[in-house]
Structure formats: C-alpha cells, structure tokens
C-alpha atoms as a PDB file:
ATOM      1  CA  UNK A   1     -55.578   2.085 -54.552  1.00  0.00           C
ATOM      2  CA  UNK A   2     -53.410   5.205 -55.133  1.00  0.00           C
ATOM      3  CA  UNK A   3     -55.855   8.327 -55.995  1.00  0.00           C
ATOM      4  CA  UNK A   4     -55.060  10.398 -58.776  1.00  0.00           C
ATOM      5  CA  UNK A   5     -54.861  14.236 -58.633  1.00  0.00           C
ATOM      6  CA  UNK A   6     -57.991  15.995 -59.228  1.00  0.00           C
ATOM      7  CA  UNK A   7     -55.446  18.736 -60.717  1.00  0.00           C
ATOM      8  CA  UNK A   8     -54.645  16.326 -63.484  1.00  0.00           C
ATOM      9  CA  UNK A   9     -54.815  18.697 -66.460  1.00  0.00           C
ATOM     10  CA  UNK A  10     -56.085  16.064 -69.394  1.00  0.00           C
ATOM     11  CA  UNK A  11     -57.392  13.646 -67.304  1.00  0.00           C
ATOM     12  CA  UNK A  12     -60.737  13.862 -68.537  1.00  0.00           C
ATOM     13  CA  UNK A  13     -60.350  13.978 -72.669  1.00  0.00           C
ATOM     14  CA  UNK A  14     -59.575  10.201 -72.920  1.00  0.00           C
ATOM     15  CA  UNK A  15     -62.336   8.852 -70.464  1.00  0.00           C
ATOM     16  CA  UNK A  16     -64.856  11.273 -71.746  1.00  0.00           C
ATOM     17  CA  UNK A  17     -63.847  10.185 -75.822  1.00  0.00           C
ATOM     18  CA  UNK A  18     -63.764   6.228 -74.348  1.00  0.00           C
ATOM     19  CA  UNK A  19     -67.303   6.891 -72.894  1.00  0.00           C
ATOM     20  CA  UNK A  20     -68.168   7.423 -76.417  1.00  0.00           C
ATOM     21  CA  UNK A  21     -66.978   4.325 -77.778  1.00  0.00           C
ATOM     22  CA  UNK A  22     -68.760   2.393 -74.649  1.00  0.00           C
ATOM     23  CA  UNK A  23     -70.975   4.349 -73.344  1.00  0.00           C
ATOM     24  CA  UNK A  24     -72.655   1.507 -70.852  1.00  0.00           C
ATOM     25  CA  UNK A  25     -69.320  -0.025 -70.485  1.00  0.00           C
ATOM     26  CA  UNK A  26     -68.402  -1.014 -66.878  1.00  0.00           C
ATOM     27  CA  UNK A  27     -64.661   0.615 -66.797  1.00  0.00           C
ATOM     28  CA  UNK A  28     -65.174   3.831 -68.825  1.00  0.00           C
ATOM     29  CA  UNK A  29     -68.332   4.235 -66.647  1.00  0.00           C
ATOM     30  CA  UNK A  30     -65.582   3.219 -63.739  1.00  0.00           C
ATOM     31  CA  UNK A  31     -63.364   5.746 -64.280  1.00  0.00           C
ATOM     32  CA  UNK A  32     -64.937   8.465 -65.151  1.00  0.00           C
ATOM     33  CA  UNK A  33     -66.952   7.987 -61.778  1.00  0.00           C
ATOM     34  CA  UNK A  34     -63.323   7.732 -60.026  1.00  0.00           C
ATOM     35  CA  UNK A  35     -62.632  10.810 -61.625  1.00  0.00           C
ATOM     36  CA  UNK A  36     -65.367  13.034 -61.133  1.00  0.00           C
ATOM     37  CA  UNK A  37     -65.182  12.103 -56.903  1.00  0.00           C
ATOM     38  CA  UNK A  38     -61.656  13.390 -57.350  1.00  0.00           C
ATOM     39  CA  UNK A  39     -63.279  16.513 -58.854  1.00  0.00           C
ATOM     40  CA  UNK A  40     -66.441  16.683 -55.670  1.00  0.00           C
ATOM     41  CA  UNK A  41     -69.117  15.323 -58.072  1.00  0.00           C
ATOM     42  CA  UNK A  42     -70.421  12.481 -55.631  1.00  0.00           C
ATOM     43  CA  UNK A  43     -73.776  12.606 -57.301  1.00  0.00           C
ATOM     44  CA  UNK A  44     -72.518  12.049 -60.398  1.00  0.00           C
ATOM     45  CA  UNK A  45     -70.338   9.572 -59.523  1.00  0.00           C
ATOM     46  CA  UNK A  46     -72.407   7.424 -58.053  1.00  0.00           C
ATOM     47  CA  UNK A  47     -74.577   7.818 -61.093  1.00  0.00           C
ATOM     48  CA  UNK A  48     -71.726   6.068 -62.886  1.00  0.00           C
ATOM     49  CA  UNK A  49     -70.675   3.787 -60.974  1.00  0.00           C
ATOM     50  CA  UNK A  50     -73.738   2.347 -60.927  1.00  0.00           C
ATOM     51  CA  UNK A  51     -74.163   2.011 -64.243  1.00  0.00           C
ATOM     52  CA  UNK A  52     -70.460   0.083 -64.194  1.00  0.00           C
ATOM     53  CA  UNK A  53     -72.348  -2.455 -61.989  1.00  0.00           C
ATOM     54  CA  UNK A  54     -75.607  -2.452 -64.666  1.00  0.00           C
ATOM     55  CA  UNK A  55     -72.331  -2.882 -67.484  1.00  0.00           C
ATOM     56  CA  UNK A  56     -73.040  -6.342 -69.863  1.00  0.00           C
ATOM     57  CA  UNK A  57     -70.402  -9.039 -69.195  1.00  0.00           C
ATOM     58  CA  UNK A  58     -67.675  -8.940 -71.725  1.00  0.00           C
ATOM     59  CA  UNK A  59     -67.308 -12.231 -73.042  1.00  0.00           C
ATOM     60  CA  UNK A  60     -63.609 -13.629 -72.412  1.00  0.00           C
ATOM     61  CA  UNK A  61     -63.416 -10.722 -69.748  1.00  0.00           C
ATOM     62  CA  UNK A  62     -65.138 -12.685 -66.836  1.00  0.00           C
ATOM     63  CA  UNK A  63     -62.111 -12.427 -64.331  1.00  0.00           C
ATOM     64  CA  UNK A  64     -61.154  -8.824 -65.087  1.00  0.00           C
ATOM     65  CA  UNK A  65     -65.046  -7.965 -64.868  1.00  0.00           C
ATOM     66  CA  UNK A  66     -65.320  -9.749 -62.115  1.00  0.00           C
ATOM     67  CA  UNK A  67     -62.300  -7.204 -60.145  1.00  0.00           C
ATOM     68  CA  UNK A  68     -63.518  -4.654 -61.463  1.00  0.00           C
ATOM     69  CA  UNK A  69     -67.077  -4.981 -60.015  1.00  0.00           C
ATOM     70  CA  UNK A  70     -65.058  -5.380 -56.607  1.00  0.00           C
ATOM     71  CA  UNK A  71     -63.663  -1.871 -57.207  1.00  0.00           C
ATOM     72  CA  UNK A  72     -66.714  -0.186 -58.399  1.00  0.00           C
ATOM     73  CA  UNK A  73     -68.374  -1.670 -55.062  1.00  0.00           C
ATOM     74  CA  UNK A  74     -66.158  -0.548 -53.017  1.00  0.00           C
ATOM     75  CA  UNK A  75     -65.767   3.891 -54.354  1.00  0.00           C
ATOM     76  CA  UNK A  76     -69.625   3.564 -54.287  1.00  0.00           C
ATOM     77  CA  UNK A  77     -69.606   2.146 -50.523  1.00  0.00           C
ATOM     78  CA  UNK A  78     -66.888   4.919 -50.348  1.00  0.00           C
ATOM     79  CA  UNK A  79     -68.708   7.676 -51.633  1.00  0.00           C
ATOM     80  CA  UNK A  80     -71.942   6.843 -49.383  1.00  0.00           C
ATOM     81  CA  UNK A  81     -70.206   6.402 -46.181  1.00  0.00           C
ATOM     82  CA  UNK A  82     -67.844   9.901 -46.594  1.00  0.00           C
ATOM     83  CA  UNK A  83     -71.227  11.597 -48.468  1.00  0.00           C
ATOM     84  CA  UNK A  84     -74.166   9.577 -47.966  1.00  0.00           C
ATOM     85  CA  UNK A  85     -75.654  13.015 -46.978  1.00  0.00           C
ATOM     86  CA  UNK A  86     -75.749  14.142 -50.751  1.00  0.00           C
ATOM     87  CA  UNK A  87     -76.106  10.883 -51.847  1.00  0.00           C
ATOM     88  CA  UNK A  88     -79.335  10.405 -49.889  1.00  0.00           C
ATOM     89  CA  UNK A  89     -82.317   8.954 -52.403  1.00  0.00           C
ATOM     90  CA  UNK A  90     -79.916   7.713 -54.725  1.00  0.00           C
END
C-alpha cells in the first residue's frame, strides 16, 4: 500500500466533511486514521481505526467490508508494533 504524503495540502477537508456524513462508518473512520499516522497522531489513529473495526456491515458491501477490515487490521498492528510505546493501554 503506497503511503500518501503527510504534506498533502487538502488532504484532510474531504475525510473530515465525509466523517460527517458517516461518522461510525468503517472507511471514513479508515482513512482519516491513515491520515492522521501520516501526520504522528498514533493515538488518534488507533482511536479510529478501531472504531472502523466497531463500523455496522453495509448491506450489499460484504466483500469490500470484508478488505477493508483486512486493511484496518493491519495500520493498527502497524501502528502498535512501530509505537506500541504510546499506544500502551489502548
């Protein structure tokens, strides 16, 4: 999975307005956890990406969901094996 630039300008506008929309929604919670551990916010990240795995199914969306869940796994496994040291009690 390619990593985008933490440098990215607008990066943050759409996730944060989609986050709105779907607040408890597994890939706004997804990405905006991807993009704040670009930005150094492990804690907060996790926080997210977390609540991607809590996410409701999405009826019809079962496969994708399904993937998805793989890649929120995985940053959060990520995160606590490069951080785990501010991650600890989380």
């Amino acid at each position: 999975m390619k990593r985008r630039s933490p440098s990215t300008p607008t990066a943050s506008t759409p996730i944060t307005s989609t986050r709105t929309c779907s607040p408890n929604g597994i890939d706004p919670n997804y990405f905006y956890a991807d993009l704040l551990a670009d930005q150094g916010d492990y804690v907060h990240a996790a926080d997210h990406l977390k609540r991607a795995l809590a996410a409701p199914a999405r009826p019809g969306r079962e496969d994708a969901d399904a993937g998805r869940r793989q890649e929120v796994q995985q940053l959060l496994d990520s995160l606590r094996q490069k951080h785990g040291d501010q991650l600890a009690g989380r």
